[in-house]
N, C-alpha and C. Protein backbone atom coordinates (compact mmCIF):
# COMPACT_ATOMS: atom_id res chain seq x y z
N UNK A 1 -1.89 21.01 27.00
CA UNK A 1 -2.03 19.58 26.82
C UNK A 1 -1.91 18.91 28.18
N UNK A 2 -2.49 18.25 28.33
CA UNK A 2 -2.64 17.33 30.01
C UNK A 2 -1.48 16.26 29.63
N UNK A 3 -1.60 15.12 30.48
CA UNK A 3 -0.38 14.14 30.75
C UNK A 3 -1.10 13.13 29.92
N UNK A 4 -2.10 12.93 29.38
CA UNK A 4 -2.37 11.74 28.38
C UNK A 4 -2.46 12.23 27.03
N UNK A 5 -2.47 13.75 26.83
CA UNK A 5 -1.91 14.19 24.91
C UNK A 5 -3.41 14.15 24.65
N UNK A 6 -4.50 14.24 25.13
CA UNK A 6 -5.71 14.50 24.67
C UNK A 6 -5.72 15.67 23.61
N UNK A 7 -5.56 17.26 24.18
CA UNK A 7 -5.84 17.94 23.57
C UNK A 7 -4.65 17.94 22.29
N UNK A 8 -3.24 17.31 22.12
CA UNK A 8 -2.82 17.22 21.29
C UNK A 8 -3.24 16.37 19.91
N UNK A 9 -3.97 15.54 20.29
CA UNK A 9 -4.59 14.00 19.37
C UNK A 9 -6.07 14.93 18.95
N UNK A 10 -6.86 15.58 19.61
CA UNK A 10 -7.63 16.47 18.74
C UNK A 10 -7.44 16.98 17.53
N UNK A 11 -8.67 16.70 16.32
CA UNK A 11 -8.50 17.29 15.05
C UNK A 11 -8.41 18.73 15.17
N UNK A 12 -7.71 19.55 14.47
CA UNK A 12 -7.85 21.22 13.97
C UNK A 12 -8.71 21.32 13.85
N UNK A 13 -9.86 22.28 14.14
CA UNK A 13 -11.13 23.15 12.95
C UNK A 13 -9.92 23.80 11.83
N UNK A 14 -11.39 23.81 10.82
CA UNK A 14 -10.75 24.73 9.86
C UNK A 14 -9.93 25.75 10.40
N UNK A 15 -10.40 26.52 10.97
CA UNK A 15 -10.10 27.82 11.46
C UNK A 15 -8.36 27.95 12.16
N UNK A 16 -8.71 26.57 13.14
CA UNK A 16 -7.04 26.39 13.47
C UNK A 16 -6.26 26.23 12.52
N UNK A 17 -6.27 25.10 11.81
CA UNK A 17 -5.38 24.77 10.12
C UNK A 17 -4.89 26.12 9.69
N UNK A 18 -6.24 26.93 9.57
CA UNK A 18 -5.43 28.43 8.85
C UNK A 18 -4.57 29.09 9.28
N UNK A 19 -4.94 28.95 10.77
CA UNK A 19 -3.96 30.01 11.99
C UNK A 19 -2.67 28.80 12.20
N UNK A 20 -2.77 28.27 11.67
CA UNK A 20 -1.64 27.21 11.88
C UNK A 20 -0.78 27.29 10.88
N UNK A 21 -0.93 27.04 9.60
CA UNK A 21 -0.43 27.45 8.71
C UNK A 21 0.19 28.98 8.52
N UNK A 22 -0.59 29.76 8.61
CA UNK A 22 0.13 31.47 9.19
C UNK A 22 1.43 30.71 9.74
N UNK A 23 1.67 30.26 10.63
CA UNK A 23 2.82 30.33 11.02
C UNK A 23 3.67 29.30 10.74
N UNK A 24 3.10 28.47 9.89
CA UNK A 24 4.61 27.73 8.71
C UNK A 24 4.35 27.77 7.58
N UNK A 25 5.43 29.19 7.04
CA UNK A 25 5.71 29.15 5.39
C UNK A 25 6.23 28.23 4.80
N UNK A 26 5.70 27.86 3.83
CA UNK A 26 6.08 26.71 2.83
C UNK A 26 5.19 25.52 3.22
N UNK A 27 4.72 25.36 4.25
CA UNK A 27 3.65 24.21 3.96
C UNK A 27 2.42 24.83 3.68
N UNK A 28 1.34 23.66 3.45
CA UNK A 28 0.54 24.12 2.32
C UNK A 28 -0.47 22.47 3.06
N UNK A 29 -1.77 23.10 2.90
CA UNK A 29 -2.92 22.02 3.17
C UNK A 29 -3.09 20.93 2.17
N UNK A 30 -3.44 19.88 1.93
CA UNK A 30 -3.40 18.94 1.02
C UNK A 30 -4.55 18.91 -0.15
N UNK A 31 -5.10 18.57 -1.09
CA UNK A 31 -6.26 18.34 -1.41
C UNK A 31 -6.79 17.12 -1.05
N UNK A 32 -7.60 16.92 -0.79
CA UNK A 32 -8.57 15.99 -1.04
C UNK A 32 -8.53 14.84 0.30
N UNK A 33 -7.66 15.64 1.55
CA UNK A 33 -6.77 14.95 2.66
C UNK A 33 -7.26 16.33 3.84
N UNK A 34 -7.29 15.74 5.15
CA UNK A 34 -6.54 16.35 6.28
C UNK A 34 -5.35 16.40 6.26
N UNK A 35 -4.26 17.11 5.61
CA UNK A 35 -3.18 16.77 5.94
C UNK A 35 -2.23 18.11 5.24
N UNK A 36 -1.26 18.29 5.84
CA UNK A 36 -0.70 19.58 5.58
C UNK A 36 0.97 18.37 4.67
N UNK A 37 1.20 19.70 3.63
CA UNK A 37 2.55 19.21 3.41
C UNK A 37 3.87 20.20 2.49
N UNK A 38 4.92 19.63 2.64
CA UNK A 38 5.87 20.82 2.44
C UNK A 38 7.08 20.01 1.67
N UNK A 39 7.83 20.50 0.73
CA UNK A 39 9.04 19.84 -0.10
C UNK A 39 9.85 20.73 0.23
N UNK A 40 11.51 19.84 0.95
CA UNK A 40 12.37 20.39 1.29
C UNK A 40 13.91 20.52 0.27
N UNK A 41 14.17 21.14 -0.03
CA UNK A 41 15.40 21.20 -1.05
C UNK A 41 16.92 21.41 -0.56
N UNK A 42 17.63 20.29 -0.73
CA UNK A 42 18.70 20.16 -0.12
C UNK A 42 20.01 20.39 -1.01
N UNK A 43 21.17 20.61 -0.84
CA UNK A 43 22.32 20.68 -1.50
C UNK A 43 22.66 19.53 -2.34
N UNK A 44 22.42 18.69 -1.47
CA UNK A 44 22.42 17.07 -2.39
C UNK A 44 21.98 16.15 -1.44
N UNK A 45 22.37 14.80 -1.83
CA UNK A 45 21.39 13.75 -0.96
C UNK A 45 22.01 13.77 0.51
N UNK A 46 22.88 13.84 0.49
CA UNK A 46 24.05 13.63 2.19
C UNK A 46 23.05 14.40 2.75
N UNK A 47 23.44 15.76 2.12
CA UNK A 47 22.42 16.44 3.25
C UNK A 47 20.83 16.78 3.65
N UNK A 48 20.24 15.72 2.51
CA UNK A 48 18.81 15.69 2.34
C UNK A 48 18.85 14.68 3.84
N UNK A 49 19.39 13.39 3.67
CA UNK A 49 19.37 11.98 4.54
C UNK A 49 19.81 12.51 5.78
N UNK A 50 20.76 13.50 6.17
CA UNK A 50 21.21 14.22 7.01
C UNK A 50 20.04 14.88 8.03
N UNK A 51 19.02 15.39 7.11
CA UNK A 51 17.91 16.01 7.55
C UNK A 51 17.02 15.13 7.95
N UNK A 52 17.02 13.70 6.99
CA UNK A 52 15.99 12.59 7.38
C UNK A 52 16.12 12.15 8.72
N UNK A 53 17.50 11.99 9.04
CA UNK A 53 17.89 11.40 9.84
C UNK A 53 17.50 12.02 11.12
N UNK A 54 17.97 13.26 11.30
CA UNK A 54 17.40 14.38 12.36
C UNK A 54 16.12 13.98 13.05
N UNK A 55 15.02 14.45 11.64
CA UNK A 55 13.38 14.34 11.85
C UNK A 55 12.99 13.05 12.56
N UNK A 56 13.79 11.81 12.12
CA UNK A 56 13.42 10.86 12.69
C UNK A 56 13.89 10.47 13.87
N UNK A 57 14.76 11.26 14.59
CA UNK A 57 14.94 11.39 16.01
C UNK A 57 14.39 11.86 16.85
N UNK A 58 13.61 12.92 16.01
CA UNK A 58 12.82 14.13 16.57
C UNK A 58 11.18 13.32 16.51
N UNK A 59 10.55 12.32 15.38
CA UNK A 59 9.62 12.01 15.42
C UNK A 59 9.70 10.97 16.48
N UNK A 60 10.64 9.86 16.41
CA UNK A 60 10.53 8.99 17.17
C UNK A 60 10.67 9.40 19.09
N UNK A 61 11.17 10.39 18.95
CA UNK A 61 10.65 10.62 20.90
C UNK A 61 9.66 11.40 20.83
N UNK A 62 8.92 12.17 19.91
CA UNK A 62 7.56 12.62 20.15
C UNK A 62 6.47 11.08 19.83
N UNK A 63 7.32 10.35 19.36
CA UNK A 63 5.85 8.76 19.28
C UNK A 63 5.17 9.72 17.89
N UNK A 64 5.71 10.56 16.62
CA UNK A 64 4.62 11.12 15.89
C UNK A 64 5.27 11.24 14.62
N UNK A 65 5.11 10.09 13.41
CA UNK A 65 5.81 9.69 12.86
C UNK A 65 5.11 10.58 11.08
N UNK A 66 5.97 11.20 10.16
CA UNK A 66 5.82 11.91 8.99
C UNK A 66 5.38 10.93 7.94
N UNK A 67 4.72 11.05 7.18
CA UNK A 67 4.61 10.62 5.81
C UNK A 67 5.77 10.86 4.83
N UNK A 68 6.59 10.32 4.45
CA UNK A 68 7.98 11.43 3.42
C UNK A 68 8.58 9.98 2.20
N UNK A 69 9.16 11.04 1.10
CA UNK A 69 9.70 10.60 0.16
C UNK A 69 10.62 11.52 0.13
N UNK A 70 12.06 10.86 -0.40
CA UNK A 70 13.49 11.10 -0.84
C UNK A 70 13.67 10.99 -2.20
N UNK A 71 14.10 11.73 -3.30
CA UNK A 71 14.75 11.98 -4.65
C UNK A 71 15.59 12.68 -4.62
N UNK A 72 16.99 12.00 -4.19
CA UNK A 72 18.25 12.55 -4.70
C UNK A 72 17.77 13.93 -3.40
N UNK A 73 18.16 15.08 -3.78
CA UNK A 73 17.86 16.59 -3.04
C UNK A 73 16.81 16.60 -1.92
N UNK A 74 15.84 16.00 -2.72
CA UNK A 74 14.36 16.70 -2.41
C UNK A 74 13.89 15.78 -0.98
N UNK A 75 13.06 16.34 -0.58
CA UNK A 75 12.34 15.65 1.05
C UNK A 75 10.68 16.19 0.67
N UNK A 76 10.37 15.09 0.22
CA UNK A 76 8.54 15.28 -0.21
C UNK A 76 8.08 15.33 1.70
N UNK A 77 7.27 15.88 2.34
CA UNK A 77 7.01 15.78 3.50
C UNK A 77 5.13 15.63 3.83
N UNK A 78 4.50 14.37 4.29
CA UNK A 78 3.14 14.75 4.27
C UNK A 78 2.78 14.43 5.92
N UNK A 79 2.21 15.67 6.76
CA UNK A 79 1.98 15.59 7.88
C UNK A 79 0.45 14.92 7.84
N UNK A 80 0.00 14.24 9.00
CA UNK A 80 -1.50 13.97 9.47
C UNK A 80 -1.36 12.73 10.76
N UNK A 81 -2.26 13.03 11.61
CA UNK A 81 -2.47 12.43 12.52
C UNK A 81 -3.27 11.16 12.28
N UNK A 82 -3.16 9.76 12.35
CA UNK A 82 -3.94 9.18 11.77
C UNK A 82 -4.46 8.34 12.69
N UNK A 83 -4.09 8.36 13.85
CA UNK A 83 -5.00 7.92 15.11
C UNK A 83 -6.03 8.36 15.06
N UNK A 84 -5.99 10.23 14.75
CA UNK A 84 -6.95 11.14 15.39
C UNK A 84 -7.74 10.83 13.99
N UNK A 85 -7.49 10.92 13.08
CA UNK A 85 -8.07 10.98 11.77
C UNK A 85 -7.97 12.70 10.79
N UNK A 86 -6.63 12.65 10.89
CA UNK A 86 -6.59 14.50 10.36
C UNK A 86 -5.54 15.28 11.30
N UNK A 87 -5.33 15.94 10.84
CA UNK A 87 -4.62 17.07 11.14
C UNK A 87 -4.91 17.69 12.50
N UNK A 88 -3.86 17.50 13.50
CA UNK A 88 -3.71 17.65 14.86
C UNK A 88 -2.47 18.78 15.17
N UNK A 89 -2.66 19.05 16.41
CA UNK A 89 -1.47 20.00 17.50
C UNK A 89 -0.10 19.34 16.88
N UNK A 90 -0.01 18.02 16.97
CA UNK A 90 0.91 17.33 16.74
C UNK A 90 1.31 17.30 15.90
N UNK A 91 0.74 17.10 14.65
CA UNK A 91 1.15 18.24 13.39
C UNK A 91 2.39 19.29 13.32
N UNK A 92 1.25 19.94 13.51
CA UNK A 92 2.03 21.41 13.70
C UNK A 92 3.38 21.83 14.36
N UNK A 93 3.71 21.07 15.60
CA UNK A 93 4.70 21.00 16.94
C UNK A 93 5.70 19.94 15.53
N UNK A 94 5.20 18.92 14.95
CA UNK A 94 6.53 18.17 14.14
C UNK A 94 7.03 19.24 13.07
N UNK A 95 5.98 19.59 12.15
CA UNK A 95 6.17 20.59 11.24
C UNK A 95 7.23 21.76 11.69
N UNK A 96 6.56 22.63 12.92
CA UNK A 96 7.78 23.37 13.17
C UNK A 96 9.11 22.65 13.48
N UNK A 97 9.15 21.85 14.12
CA UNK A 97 10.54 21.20 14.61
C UNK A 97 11.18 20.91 13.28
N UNK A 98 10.43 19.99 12.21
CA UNK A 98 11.30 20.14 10.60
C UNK A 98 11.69 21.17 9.93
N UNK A 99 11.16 22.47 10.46
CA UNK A 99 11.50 23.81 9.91
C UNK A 99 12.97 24.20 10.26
N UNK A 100 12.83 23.72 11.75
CA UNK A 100 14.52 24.21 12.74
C UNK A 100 14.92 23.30 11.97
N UNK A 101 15.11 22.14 12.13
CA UNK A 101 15.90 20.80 11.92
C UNK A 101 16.46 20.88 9.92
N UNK A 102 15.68 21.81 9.30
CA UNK A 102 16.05 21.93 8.03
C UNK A 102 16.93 23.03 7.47
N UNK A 103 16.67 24.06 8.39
CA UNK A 103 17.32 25.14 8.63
C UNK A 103 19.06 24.95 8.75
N UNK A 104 18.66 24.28 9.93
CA UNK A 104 19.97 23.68 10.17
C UNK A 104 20.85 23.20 9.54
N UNK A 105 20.01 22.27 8.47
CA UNK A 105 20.93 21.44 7.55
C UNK A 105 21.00 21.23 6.35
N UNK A 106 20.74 23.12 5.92
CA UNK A 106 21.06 23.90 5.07
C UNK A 106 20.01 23.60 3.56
N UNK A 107 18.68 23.73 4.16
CA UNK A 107 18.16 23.51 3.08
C UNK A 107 18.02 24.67 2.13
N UNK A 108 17.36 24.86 1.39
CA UNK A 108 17.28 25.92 -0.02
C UNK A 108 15.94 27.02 0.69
């Protein structure tokens, strides 16, 4: 990626999405969307909001903000780039970081 995030703000080909996905279990491509997404299962809400809270530290200094819903446990999660129009690098780089960041804070 250069110093202005070009090649990050680029859409996936198909082909990337797939090879992208290979390497995060539990998310899953959307229908009918560019957009990848994943439900996180927590002990209870403390530590669902616990996790919210994280991601949104983590989104807000990457400038690359999640689609998400909260019920009690659960963390509905919908990734997409919507500058770019679809599913980007940037994506993927948040996605993994919610993988650590959930890990962490003991999801199911």
């Amino acid at each position: 990626m250069n110093d202005s995030g070009e090649s990050s703000m680029a859409r996936l080909s198909a082909t990337e999405r797939e090879a992208a996905l290979r390497e995060l279990p539990g998310w899953r491509e959307l229908e009918g969307r560019e957009a990848i997404g994943r439900s996180f299962q927590f002990k209870d809400f403390s530590e669902a909001f616990g996790f919210m809270t994280r991601v949104a530290l983590a989104a807000e200094k990457a400038d690359h903000h999640p689609e998400w819903r909260n019920v009690y446990r659960t963390v509905e999660v919908v990734l997409t780039t919507h500058d770019a129009g679809g599913l980007t690098h940037r994506d993927v780089l948040l996605a993994k970081a919610m993988d650590t960041i959930a890990e962490r804070c003991g999801a199911a």
